[in-house]
C-alpha atoms as a PDB file:
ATOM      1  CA  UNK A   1      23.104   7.884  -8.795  1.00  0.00           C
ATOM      2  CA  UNK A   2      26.319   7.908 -10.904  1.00  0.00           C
ATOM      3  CA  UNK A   3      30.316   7.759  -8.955  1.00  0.00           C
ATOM      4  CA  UNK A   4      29.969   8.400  -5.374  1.00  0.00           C
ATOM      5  CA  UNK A   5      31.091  12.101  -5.248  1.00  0.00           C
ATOM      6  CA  UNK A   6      33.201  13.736  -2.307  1.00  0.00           C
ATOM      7  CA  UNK A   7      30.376  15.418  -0.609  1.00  0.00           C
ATOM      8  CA  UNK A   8      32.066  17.980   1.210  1.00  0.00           C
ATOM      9  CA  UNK A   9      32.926  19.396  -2.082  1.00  0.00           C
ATOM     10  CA  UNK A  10      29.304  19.048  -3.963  1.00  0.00           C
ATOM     11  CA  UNK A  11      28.259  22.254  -6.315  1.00  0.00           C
ATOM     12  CA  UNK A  12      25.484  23.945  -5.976  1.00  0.00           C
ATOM     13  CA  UNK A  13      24.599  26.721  -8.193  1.00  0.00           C
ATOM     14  CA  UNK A  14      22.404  28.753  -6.673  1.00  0.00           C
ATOM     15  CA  UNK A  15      23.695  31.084  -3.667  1.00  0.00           C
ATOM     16  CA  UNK A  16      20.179  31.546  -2.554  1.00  0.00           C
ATOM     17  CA  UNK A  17      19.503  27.467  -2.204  1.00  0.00           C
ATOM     18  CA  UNK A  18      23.008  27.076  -0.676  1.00  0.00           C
ATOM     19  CA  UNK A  19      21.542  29.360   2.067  1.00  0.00           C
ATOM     20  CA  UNK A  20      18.758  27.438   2.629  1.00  0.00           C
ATOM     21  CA  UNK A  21      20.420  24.215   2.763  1.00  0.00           C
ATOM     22  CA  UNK A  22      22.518  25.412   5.511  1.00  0.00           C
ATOM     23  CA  UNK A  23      19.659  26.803   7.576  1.00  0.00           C
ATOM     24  CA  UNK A  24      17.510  23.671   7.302  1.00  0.00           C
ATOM     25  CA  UNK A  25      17.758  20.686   9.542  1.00  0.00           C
ATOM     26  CA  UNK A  26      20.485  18.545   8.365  1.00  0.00           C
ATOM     27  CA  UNK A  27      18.282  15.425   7.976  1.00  0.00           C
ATOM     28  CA  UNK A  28      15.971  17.051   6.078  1.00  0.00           C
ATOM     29  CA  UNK A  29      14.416  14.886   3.167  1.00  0.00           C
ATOM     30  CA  UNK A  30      15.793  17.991   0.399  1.00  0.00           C
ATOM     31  CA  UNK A  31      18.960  17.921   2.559  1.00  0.00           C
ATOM     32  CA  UNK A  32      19.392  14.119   2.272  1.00  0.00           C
ATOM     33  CA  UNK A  33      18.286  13.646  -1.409  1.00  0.00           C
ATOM     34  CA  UNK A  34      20.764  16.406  -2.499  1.00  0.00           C
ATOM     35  CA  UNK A  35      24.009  14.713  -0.992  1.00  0.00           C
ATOM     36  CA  UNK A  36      22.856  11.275  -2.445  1.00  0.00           C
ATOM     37  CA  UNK A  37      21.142  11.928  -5.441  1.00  0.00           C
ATOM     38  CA  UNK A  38      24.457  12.073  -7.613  1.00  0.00           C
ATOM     39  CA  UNK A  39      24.856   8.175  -6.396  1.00  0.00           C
ATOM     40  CA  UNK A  40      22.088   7.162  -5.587  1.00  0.00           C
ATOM     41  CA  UNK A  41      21.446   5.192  -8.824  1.00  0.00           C
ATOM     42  CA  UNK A  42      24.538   3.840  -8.320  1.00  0.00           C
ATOM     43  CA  UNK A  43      23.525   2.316  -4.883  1.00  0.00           C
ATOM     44  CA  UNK A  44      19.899   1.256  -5.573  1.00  0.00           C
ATOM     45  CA  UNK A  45      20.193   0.474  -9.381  1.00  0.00           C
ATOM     46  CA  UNK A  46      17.807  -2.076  -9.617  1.00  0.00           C
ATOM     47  CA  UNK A  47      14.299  -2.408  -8.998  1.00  0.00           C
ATOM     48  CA  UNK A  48      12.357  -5.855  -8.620  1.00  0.00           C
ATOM     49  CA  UNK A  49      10.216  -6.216 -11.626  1.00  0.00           C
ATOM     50  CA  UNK A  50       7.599  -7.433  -9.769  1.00  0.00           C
ATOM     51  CA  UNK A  51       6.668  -3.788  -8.517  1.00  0.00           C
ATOM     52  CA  UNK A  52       5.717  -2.217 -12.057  1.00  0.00           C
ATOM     53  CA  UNK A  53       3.395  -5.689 -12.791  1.00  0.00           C
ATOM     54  CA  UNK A  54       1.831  -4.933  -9.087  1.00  0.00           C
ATOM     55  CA  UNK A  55       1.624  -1.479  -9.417  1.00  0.00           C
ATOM     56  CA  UNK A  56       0.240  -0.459 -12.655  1.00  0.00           C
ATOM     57  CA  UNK A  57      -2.710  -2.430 -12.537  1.00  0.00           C
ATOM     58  CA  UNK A  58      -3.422  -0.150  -9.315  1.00  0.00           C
ATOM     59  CA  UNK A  59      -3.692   3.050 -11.073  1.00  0.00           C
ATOM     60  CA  UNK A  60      -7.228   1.613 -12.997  1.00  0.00           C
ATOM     61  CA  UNK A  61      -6.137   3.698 -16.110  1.00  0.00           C
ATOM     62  CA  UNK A  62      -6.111   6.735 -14.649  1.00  0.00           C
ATOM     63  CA  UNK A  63      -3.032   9.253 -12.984  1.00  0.00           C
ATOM     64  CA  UNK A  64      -0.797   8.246 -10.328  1.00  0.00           C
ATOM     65  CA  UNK A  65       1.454  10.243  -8.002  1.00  0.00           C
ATOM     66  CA  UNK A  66       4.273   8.987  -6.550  1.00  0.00           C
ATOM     67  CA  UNK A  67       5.320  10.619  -3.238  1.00  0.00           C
ATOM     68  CA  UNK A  68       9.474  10.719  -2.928  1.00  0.00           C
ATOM     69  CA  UNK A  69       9.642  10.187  -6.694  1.00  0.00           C
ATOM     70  CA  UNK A  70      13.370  10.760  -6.543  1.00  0.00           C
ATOM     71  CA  UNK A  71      15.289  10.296 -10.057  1.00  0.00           C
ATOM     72  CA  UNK A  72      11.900   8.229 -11.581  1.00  0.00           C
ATOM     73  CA  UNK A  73      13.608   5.007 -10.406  1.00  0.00           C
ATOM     74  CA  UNK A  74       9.976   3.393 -10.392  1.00  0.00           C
ATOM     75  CA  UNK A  75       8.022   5.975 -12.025  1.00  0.00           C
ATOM     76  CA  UNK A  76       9.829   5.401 -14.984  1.00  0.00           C
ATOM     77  CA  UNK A  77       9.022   2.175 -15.719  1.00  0.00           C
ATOM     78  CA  UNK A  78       5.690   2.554 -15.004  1.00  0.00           C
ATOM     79  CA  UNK A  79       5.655   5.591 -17.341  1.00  0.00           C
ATOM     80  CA  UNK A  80       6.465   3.275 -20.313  1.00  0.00           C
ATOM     81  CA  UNK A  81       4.026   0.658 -19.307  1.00  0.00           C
ATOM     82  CA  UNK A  82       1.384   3.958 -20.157  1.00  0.00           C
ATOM     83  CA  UNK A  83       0.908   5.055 -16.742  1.00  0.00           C
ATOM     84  CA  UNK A  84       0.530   8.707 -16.065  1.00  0.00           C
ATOM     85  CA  UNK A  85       2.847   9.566 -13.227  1.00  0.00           C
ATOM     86  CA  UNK A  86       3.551  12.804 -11.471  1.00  0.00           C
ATOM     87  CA  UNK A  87       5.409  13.219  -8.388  1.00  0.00           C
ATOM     88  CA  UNK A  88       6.392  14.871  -5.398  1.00  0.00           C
ATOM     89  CA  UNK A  89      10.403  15.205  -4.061  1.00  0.00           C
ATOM     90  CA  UNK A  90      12.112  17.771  -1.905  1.00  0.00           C
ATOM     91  CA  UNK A  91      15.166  17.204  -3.847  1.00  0.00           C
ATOM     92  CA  UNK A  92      16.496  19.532  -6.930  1.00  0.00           C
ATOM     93  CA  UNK A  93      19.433  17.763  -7.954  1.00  0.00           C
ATOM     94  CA  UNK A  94      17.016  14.080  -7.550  1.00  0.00           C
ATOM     95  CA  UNK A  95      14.476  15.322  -9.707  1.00  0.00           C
ATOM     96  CA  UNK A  96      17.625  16.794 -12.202  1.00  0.00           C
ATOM     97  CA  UNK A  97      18.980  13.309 -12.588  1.00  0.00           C
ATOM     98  CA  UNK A  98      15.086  12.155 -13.416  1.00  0.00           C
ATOM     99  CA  UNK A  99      15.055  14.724 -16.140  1.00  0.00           C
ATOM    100  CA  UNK A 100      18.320  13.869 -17.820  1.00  0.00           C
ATOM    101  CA  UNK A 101      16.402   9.846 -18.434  1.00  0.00           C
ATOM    102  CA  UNK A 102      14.311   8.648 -21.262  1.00  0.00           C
ATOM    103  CA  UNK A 103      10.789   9.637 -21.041  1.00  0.00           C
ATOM    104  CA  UNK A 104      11.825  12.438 -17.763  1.00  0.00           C
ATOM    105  CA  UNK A 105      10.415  15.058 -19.200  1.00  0.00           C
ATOM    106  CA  UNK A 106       6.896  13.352 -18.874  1.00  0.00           C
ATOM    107  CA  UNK A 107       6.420  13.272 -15.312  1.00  0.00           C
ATOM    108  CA  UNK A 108       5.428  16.449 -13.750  1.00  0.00           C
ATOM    109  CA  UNK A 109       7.358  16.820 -10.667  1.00  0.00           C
ATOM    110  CA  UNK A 110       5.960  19.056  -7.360  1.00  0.00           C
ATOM    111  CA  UNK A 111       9.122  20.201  -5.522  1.00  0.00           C
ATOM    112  CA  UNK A 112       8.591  19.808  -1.821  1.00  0.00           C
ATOM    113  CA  UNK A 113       7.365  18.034   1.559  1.00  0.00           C
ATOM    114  CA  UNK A 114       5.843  15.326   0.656  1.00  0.00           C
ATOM    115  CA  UNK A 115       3.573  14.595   3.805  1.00  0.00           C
ATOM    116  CA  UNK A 116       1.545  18.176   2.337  1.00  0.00           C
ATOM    117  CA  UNK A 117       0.622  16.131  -1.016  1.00  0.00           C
ATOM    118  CA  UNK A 118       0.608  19.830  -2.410  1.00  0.00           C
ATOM    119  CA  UNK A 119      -1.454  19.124  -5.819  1.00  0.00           C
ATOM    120  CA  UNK A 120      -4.396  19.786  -7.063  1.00  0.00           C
ATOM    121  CA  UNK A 121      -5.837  17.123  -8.947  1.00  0.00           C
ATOM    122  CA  UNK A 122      -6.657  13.737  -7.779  1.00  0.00           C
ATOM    123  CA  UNK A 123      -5.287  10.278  -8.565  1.00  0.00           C
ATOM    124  CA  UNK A 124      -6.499   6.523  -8.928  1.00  0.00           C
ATOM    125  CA  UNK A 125      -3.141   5.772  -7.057  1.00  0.00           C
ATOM    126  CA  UNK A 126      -0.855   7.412  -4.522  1.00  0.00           C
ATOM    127  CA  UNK A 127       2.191   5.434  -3.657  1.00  0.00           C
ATOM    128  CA  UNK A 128       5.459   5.750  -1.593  1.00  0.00           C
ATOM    129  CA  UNK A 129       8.048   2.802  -1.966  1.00  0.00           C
ATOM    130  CA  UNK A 130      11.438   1.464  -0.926  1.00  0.00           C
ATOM    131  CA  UNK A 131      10.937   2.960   2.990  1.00  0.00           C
ATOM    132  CA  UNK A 132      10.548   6.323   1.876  1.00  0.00           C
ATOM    133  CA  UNK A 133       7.244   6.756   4.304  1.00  0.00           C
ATOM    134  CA  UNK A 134       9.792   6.658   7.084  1.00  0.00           C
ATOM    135  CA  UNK A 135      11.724   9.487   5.727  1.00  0.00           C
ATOM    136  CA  UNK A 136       8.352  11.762   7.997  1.00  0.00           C
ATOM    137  CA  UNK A 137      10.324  11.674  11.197  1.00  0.00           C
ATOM    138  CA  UNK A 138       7.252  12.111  13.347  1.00  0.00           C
ATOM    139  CA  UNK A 139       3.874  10.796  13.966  1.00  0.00           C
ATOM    140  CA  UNK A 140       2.306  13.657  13.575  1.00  0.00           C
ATOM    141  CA  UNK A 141       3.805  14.338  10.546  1.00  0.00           C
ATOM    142  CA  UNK A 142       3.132  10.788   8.949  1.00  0.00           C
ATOM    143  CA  UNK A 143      -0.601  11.141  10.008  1.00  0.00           C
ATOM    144  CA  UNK A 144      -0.807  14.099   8.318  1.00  0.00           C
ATOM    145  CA  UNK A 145       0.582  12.652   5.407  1.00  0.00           C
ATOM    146  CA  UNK A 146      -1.919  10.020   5.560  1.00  0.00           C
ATOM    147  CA  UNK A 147      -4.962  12.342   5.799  1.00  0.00           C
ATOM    148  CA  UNK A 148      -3.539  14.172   2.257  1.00  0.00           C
ATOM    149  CA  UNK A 149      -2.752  11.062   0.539  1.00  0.00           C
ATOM    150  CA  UNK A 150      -6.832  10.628   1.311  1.00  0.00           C
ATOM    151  CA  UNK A 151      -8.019  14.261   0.125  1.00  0.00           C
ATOM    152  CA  UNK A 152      -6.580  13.709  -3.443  1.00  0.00           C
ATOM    153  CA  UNK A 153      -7.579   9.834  -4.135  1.00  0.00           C
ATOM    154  CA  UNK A 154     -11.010   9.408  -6.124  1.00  0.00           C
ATOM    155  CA  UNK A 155     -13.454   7.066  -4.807  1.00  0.00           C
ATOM    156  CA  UNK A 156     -11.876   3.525  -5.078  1.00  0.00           C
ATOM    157  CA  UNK A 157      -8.005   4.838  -4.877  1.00  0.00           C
ATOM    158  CA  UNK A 158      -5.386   3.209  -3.567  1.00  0.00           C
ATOM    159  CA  UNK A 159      -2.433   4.271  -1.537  1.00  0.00           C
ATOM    160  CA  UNK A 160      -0.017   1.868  -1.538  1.00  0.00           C
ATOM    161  CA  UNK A 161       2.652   1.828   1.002  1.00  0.00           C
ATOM    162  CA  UNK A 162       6.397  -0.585   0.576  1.00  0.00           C
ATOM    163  CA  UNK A 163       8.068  -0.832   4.316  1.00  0.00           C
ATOM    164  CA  UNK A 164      10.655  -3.060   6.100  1.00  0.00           C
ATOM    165  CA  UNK A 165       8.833  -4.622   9.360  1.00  0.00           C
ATOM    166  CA  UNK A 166      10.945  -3.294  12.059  1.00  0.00           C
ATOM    167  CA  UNK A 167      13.561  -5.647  13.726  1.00  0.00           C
ATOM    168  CA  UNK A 168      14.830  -3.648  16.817  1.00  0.00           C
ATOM    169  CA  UNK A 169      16.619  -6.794  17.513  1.00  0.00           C
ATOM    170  CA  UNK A 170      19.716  -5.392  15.120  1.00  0.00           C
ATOM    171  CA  UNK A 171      20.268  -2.998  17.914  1.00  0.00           C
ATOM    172  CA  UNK A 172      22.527  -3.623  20.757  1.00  0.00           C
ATOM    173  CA  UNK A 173      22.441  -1.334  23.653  1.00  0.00           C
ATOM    174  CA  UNK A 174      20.307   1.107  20.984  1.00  0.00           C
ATOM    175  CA  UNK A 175      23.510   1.048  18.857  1.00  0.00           C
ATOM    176  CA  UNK A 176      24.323  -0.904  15.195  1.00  0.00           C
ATOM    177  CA  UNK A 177      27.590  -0.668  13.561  1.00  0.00           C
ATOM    178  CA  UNK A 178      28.377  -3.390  11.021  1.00  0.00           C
ATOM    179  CA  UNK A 179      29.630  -3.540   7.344  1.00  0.00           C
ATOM    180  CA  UNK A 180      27.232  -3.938   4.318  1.00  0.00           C
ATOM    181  CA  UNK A 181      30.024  -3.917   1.899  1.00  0.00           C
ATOM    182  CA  UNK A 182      33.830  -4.565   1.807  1.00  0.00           C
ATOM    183  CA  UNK A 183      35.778  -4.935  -1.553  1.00  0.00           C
ATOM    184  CA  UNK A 184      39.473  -4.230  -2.513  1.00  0.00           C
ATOM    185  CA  UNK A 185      38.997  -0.787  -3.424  1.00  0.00           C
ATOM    186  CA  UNK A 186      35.921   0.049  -0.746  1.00  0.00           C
ATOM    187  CA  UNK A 187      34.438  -0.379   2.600  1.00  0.00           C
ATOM    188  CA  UNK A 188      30.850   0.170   3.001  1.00  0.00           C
ATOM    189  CA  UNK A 189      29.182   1.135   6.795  1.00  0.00           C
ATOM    190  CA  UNK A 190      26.224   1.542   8.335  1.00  0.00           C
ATOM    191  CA  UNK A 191      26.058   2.989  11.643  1.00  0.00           C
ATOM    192  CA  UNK A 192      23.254   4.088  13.493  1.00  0.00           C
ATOM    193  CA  UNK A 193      21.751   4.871  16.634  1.00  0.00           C
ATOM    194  CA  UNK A 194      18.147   3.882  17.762  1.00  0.00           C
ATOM    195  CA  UNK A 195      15.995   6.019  20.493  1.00  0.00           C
ATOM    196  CA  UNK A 196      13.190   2.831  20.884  1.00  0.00           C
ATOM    197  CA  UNK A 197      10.711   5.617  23.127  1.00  0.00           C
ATOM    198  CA  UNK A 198      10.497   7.795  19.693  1.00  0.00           C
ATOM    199  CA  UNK A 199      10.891   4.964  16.946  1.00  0.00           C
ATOM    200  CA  UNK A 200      13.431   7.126  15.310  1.00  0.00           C
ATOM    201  CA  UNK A 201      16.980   5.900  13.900  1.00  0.00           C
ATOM    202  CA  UNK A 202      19.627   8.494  13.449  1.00  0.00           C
ATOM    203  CA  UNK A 203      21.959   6.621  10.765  1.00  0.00           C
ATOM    204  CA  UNK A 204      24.933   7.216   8.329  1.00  0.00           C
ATOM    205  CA  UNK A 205      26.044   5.328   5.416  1.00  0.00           C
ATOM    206  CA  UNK A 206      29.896   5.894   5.405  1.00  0.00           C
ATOM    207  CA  UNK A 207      31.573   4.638   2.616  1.00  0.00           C
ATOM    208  CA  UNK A 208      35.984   4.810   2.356  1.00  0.00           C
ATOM    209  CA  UNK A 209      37.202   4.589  -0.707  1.00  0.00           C
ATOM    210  CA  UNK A 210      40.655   5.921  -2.179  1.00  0.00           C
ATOM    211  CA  UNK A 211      41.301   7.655   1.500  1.00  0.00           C
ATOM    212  CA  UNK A 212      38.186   9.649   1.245  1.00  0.00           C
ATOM    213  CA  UNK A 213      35.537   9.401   3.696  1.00  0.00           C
ATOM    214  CA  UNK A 214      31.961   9.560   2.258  1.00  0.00           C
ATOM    215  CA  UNK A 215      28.651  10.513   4.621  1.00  0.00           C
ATOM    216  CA  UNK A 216      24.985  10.140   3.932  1.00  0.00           C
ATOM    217  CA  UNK A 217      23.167  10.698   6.786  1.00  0.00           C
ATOM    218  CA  UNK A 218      19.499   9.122   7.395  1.00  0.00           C
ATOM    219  CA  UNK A 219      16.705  10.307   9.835  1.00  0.00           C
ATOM    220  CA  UNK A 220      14.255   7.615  10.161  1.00  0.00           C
ATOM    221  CA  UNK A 221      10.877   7.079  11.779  1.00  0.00           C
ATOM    222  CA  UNK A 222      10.031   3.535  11.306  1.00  0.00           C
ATOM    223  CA  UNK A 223       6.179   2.501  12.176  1.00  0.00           C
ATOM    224  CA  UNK A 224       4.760  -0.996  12.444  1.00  0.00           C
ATOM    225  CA  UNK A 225       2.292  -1.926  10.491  1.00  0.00           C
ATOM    226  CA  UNK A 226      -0.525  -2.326  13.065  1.00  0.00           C
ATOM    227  CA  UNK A 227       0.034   1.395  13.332  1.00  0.00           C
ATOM    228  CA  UNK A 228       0.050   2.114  10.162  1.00  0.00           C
ATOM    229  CA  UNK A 229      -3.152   0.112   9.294  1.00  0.00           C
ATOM    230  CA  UNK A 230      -4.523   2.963  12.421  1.00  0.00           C
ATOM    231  CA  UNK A 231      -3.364   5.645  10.571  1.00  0.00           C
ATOM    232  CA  UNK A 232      -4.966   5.056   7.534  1.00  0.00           C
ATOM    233  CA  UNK A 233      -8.338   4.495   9.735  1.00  0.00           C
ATOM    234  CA  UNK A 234      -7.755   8.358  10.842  1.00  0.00           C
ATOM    235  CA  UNK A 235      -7.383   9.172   7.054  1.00  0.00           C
ATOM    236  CA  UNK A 236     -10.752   7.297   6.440  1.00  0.00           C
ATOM    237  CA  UNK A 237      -8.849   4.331   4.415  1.00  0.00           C
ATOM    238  CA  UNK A 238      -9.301   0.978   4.904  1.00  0.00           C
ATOM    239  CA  UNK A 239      -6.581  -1.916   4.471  1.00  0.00           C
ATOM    240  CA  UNK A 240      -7.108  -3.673   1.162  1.00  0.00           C
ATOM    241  CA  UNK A 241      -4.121  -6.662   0.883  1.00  0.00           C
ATOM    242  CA  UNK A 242      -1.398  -6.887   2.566  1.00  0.00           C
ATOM    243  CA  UNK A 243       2.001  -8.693   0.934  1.00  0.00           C
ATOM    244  CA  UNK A 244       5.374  -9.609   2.260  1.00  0.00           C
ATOM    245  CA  UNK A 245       6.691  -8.973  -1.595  1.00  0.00           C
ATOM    246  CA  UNK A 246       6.310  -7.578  -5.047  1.00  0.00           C
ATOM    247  CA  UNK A 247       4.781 -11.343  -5.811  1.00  0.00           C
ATOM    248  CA  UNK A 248       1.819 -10.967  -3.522  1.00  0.00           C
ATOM    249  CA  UNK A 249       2.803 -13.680  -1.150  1.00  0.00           C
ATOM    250  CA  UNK A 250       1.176 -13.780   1.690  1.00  0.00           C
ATOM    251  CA  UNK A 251       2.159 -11.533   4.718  1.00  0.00           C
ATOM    252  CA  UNK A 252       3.095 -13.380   8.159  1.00  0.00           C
ATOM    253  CA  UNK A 253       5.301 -13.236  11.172  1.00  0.00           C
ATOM    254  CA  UNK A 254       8.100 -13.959   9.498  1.00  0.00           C
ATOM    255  CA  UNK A 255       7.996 -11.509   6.791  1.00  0.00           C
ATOM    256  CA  UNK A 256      10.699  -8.874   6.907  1.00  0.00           C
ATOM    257  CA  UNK A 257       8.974  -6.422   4.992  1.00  0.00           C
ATOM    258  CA  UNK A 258       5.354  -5.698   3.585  1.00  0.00           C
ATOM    259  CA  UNK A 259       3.356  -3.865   0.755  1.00  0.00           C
ATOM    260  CA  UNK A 260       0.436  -2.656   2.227  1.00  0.00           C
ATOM    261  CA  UNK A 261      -2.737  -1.368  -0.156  1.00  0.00           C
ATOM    262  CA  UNK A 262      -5.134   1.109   1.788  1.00  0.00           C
ATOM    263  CA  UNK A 263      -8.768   1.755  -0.643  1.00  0.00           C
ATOM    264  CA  UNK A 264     -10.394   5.389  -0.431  1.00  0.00           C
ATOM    265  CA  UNK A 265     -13.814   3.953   1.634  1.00  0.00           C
ATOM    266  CA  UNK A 266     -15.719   6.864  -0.243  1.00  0.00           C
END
């Protein structure tokens, strides 16, 4: 995402989508992706290289879809390594800012919830990265999601998940509040509340800068990977590997976040 924009003030052109916007729930994935996507770039520029030489081996040659493609951040790259991605977002203006890159116009994009995995073909991999998984906000919705991903792997597939491993310990009283970034200019927050019986966080990166008040809300439903690995046996997948990194080390107790490859058992 390019400058951090004043959000209150975003343009949208369609009247229609305006409506819907402000009918949805406002930590909806297309409500989220549309107030970040202008900076989002901007605030998760870089990716570690170590994901395209993992990931692209994955796809055996044949498509991959990435769920929460957002502006082609990773699908990018893994386009010019000769990998045939498509993807799925809820976001107009994310998948606008994919277009306007080198080699955009070659992904074919599916606007909407990602948990449906509405396409029709089927894919060698299926992957969701950077925490996006967590953007389903229920269980129900993240087992469905789960149960797709399986319907439209061919035998052998992968779907490859990239979480954090929770640390509830951040939280005091079910409460964080604590600066990520503070420069001359800027001062970067992240505040968030955490309801432990529901594994959701309700969060919001404020950002002040040039006595304007930025907000990007986040709507979280962090799982642990136990119950992840259960999921996946609903879906009729089967855990693979498991890493704590993009460099395949191995995953332990002390990892703080993992890449987790399920295998379509079929």
């Amino acid at each position: 995402m390019s400058g951090v924009p004043d959000i209150q003030k975003g343009t949208i052109a369609d009247p229609e989508f305006v409506r819907k916007l402000r009918n949805m729930n406002t930590h909806s994935n297309e409500i989220y992706g549309e107030r970040i996507a202008a900076v989002y770039d901007d605030f998760f520029a870089d990716y570690e290289p170590g994901s395209i030489e993992a990931l692209a081996p994955l796809a055996q040659g044949g498509p991959a879809l990435e769920l929460g493609i957002g502006t082609g951040r990773i699908a990018l790259p893994l386009v010019s390594r000769g990998v045939k991605v498509e993807g799925i977002d809820a976001a107009p203006s994310m998948v606008e800012r994919l277009r306007a890159k080198p080699m955009g116009d070659q992904v074919i994009v599916h606007m909407g919830n990602f948990a449906e995995v509405a396409v029709e073909g089927k894919y060698s991999l299926i992957f969701v990265v950077f925490n996006t998984f967590f953007a389903l906000t229920s269980q129900e919705e993240q087992v469905r999601c789960f149960r797709n991903v399986a319907a439209h792997l061919v035998p052998g597939g992968c779907f490859l998940i990239e979480a954090f491993v929770p640390d509830v310990t951040r939280f005091t009283k079910g409460q964080v509040n604590w600066a990520t970034r503070v420069t001359t200019e800027s001062v970067e927050l992240d505040v968030g509340q955490h309801d432990s019986a529901t594994q959701c966080v309700t969060s919001q990166r404020v950002v002040i800068s040039d006595g304007r008040v930025q907000l990007y809300p986040v709507q979280i439903r962090y799982v642990w990977p136990s119950e992840l690995d259960l999921m996946a046996q609903l879906a009729g997948l089967s855990l693979r590997e498991r890493w704590s990194n993009w460099e395949r080390s191995p995953f332990n107790s002390e990892s703080q976040k993992h890449i987790s490859v399920y295998e379509h058992r079929s």
